[in-house]
C-alpha atoms as a PDB file:
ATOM      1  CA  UNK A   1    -115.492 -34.925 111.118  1.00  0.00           C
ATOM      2  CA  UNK A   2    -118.621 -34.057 112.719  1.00  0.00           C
ATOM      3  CA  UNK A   3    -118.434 -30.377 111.346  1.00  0.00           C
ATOM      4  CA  UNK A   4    -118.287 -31.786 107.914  1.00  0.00           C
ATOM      5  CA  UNK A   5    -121.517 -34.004 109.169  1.00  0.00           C
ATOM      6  CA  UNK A   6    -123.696 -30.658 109.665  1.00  0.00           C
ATOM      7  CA  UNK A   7    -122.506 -28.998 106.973  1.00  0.00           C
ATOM      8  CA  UNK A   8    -123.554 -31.470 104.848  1.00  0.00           C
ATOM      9  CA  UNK A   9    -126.814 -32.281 106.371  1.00  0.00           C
ATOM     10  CA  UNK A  10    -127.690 -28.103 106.404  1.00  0.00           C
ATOM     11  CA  UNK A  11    -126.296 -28.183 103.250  1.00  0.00           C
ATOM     12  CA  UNK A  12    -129.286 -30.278 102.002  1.00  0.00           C
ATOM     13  CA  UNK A  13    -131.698 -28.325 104.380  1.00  0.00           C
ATOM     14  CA  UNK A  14    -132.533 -26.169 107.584  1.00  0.00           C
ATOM     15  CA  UNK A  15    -132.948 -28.484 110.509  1.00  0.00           C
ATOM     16  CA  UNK A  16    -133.144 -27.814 114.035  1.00  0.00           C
ATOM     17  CA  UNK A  17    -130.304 -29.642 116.454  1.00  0.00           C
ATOM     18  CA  UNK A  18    -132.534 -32.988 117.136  1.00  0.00           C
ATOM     19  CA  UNK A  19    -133.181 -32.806 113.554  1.00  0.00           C
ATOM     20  CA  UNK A  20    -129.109 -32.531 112.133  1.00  0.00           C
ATOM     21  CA  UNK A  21    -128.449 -35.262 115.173  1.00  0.00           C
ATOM     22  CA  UNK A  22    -131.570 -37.443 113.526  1.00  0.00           C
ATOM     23  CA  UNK A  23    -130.448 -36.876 109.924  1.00  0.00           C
ATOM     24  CA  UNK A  24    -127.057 -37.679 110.388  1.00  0.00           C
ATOM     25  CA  UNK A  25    -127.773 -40.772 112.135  1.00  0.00           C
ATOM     26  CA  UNK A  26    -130.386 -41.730 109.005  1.00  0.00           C
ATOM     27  CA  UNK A  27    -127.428 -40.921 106.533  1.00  0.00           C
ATOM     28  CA  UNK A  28    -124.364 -42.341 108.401  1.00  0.00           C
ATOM     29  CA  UNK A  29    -125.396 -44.408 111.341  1.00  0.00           C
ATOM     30  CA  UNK A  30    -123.238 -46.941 109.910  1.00  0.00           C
ATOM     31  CA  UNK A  31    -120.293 -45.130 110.180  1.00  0.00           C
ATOM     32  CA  UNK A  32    -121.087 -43.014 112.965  1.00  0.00           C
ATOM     33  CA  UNK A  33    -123.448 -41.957 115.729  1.00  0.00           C
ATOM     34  CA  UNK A  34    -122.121 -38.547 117.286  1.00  0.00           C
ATOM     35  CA  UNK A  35    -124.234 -37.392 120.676  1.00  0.00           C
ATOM     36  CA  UNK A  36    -125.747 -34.075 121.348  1.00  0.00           C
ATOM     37  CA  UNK A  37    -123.100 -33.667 123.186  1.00  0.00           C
ATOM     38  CA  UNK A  38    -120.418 -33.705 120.429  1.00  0.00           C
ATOM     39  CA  UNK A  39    -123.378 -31.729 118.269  1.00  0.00           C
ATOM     40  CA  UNK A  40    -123.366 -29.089 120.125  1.00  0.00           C
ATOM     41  CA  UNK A  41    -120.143 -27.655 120.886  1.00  0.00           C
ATOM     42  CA  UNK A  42    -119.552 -28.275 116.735  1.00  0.00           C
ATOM     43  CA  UNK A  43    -122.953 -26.086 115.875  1.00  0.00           C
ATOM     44  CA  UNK A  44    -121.015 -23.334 118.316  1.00  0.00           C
ATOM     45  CA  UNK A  45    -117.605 -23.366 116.353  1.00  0.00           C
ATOM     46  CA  UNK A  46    -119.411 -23.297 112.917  1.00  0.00           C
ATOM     47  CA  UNK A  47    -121.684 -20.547 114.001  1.00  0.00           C
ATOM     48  CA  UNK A  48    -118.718 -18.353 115.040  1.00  0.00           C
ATOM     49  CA  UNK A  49    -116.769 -19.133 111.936  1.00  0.00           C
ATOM     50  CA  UNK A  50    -119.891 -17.576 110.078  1.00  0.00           C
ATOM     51  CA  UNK A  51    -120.704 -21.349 108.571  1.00  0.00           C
ATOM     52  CA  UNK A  52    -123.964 -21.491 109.746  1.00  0.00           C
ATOM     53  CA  UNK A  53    -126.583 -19.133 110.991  1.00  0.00           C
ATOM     54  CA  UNK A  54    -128.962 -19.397 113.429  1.00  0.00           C
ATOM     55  CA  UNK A  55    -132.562 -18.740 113.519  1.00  0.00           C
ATOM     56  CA  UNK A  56    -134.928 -18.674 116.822  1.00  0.00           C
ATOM     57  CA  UNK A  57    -138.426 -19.424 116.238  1.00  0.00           C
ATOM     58  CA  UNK A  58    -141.184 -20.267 118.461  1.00  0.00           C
ATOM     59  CA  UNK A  59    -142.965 -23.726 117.988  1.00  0.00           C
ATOM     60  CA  UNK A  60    -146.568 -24.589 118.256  1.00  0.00           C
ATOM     61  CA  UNK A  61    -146.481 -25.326 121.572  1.00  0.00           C
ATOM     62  CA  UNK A  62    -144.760 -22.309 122.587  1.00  0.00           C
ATOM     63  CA  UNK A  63    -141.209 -23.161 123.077  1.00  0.00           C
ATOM     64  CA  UNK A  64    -138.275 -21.747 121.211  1.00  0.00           C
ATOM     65  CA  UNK A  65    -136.700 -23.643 118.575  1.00  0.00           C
ATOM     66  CA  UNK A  66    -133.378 -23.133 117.024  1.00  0.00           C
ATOM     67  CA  UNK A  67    -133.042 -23.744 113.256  1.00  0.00           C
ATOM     68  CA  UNK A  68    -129.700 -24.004 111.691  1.00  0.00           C
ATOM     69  CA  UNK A  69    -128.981 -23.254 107.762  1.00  0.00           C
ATOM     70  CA  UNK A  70    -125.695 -23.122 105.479  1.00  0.00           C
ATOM     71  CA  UNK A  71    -123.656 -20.062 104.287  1.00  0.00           C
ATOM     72  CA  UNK A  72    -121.769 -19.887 101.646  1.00  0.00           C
ATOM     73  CA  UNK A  73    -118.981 -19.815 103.255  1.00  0.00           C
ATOM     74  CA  UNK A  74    -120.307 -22.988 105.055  1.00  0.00           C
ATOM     75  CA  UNK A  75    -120.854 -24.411 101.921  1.00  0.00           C
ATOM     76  CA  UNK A  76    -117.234 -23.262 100.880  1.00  0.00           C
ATOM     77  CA  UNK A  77    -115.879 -25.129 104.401  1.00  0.00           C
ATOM     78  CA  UNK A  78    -117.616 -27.923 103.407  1.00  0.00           C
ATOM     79  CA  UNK A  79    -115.711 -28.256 100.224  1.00  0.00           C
ATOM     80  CA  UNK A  80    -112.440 -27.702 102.361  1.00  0.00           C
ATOM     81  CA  UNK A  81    -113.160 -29.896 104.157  1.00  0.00           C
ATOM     82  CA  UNK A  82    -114.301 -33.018 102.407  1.00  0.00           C
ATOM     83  CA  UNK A  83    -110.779 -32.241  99.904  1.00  0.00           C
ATOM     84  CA  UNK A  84    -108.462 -32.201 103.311  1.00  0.00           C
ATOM     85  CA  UNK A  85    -106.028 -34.198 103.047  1.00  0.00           C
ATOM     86  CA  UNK A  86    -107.062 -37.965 104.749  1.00  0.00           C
ATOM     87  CA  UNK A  87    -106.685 -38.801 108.377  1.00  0.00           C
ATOM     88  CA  UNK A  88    -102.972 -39.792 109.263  1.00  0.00           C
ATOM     89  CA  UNK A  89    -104.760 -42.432 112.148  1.00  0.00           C
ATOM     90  CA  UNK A  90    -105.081 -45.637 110.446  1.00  0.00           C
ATOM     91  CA  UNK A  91    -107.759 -46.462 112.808  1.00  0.00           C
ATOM     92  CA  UNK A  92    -109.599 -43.286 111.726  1.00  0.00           C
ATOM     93  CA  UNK A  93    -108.888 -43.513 108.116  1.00  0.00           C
ATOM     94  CA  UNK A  94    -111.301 -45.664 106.567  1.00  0.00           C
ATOM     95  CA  UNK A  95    -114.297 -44.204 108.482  1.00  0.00           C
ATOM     96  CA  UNK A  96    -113.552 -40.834 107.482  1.00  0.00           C
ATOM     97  CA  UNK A  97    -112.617 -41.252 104.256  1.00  0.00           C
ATOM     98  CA  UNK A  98    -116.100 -43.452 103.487  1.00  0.00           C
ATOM     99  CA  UNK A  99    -117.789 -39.939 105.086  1.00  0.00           C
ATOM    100  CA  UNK A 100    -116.141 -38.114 102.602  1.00  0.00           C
ATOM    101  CA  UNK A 101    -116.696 -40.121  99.982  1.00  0.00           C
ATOM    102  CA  UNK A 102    -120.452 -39.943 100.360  1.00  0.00           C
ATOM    103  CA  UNK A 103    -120.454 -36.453 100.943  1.00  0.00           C
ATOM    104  CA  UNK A 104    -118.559 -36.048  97.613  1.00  0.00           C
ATOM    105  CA  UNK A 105    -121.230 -35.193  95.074  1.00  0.00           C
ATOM    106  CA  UNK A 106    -120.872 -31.554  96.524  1.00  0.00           C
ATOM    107  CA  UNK A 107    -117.564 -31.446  94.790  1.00  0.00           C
ATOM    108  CA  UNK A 108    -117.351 -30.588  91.214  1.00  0.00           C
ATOM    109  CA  UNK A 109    -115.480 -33.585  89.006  1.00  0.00           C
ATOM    110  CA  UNK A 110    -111.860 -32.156  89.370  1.00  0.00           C
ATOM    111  CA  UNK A 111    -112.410 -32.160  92.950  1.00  0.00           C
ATOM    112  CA  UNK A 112    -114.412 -35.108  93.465  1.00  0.00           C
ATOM    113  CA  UNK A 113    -110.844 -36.962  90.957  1.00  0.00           C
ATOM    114  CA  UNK A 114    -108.429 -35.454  93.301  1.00  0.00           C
ATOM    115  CA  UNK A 115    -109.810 -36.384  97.260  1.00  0.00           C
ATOM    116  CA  UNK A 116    -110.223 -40.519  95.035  1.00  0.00           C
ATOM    117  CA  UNK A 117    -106.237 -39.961  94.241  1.00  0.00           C
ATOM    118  CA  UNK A 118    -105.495 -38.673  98.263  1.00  0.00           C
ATOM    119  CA  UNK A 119    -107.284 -41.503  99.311  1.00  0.00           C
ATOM    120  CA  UNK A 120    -106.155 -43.986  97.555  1.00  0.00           C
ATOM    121  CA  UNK A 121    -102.326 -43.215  97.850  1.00  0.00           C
ATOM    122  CA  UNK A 122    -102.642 -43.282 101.452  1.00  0.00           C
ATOM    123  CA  UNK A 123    -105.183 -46.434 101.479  1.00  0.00           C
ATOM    124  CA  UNK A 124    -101.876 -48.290  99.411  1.00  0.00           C
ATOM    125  CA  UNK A 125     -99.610 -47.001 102.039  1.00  0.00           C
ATOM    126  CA  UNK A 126    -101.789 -48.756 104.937  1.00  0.00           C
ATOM    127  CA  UNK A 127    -101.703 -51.798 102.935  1.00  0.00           C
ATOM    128  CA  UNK A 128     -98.285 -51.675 102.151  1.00  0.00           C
ATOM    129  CA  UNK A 129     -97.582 -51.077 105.914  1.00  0.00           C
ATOM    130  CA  UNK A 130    -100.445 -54.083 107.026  1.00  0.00           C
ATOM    131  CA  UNK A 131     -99.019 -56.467 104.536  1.00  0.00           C
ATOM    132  CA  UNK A 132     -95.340 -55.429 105.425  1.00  0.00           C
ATOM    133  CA  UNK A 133     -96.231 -56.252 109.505  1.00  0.00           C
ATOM    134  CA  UNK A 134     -97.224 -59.968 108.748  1.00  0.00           C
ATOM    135  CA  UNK A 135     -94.352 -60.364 106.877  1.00  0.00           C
ATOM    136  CA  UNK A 136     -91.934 -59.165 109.216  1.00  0.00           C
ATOM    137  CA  UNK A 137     -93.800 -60.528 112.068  1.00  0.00           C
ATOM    138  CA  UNK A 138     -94.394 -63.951 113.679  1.00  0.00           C
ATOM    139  CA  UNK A 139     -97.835 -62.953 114.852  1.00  0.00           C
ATOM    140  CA  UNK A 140     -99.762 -65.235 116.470  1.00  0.00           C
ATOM    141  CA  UNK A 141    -103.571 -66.499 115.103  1.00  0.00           C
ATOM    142  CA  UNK A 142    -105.244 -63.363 116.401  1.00  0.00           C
ATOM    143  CA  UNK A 143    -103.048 -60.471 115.057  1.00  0.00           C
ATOM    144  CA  UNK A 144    -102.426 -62.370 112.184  1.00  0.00           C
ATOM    145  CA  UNK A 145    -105.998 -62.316 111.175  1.00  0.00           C
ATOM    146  CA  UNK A 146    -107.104 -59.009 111.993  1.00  0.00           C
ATOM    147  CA  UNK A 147    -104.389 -58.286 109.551  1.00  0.00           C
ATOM    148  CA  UNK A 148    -105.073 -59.945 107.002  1.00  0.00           C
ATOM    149  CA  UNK A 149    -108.886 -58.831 107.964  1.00  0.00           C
ATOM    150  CA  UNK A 150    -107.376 -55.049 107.503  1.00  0.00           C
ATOM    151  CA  UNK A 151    -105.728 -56.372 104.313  1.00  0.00           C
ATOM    152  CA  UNK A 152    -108.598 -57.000 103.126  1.00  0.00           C
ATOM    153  CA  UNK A 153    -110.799 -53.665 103.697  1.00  0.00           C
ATOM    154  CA  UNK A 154    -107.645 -51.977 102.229  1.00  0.00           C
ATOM    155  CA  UNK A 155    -107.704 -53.715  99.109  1.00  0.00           C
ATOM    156  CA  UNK A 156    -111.543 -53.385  98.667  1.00  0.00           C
ATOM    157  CA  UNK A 157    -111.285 -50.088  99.778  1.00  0.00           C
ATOM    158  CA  UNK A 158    -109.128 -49.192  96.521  1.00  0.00           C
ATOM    159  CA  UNK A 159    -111.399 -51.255  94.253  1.00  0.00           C
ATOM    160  CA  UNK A 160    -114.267 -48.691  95.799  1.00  0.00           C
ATOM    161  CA  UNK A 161    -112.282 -45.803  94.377  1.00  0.00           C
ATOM    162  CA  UNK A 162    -110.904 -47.181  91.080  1.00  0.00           C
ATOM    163  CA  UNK A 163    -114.829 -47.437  90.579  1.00  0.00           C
ATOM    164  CA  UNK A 164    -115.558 -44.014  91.756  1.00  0.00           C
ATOM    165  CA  UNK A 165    -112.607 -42.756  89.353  1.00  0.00           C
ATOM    166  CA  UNK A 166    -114.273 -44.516  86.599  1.00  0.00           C
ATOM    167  CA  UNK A 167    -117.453 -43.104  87.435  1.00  0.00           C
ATOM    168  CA  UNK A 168    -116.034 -39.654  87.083  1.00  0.00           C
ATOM    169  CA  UNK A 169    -115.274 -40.429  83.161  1.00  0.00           C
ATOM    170  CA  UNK A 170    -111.277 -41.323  83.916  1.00  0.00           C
END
């Protein structure tokens, strides 16, 4: 996830790595607050996949800076993968699929039509499977309301994308 994070953010300009770490956190902090050191390592594989190129400059003060920008085949991997298919982790899924979801306007309409149908079948499938546990369960207060909690953010979850899907025009 955090390689589609920087590829978005470069996507919208060149930064430098304090300034993709700071402009993630301004865009997603919600949802997420990856460290330098998950930055990092993730600016290395992009660069040597040939999704991002690096420039060395020297600052006013004399030190050199590194400033990241997009390709297009980073902008192509970005595409990729904001239409993968969802995370199979329940515990992931919702995060990641919000992350795509506001990363979405980078996808045309078709695109943007088919990730809302991947997500929604599998957010169903989680509900199906939350519902299905407190039925076939004698749960005691806790579980039972952090599933019906989860019940919940499912079904609110699929009234986010039957809105999105009507925002598309469908």
């Amino acid at each position: 996830m955090i390689e589609l994070l920087i590829l978005f953010e470069l996507g919208r300009k060149t930064l430098t790595m304090y300034g993709i770490s700071k402009e993630i956190r301004n865009s997603f902090s919600v949802l997420t607050t990856p460290s330098y050191g998950t930055i990092k390592p993730a600016l290395v594989r992009l660069e040597d996949g040939g999704f991002i190129k690096r420039q060395k400059t020297m600052s006013n003060g004399g030190r050199p800076s590194n400033y990241y920008s997009i390709t297009k085949e980073g902008v192509n991997e970005l595409k990729r993968l904001i239409a993968a298919p969802p995370q199979d982790n329940p515990v992931q899924f919702l995060t990641s699929a919000r992350i795509k979801l506001a990363c979405a306007d980078v996808l045309n309409k078709d695109e943007q039509l088919e990730l809302i149908r991947q997500l929604k079948i599998k957010a169903e499938n989680l509900l199906i499977d939350s519902q299905n546990m407190l039925k076939t369960k004698d749960l005691s207060y806790f579980p039972k309301m952090v599933f019906d909690n989860l019940i919940c953010e499912y079904k609110n979850f699929i009234l986010l994308l039957e809105g999105f899907k009507n925002a598309c025009g469908n």
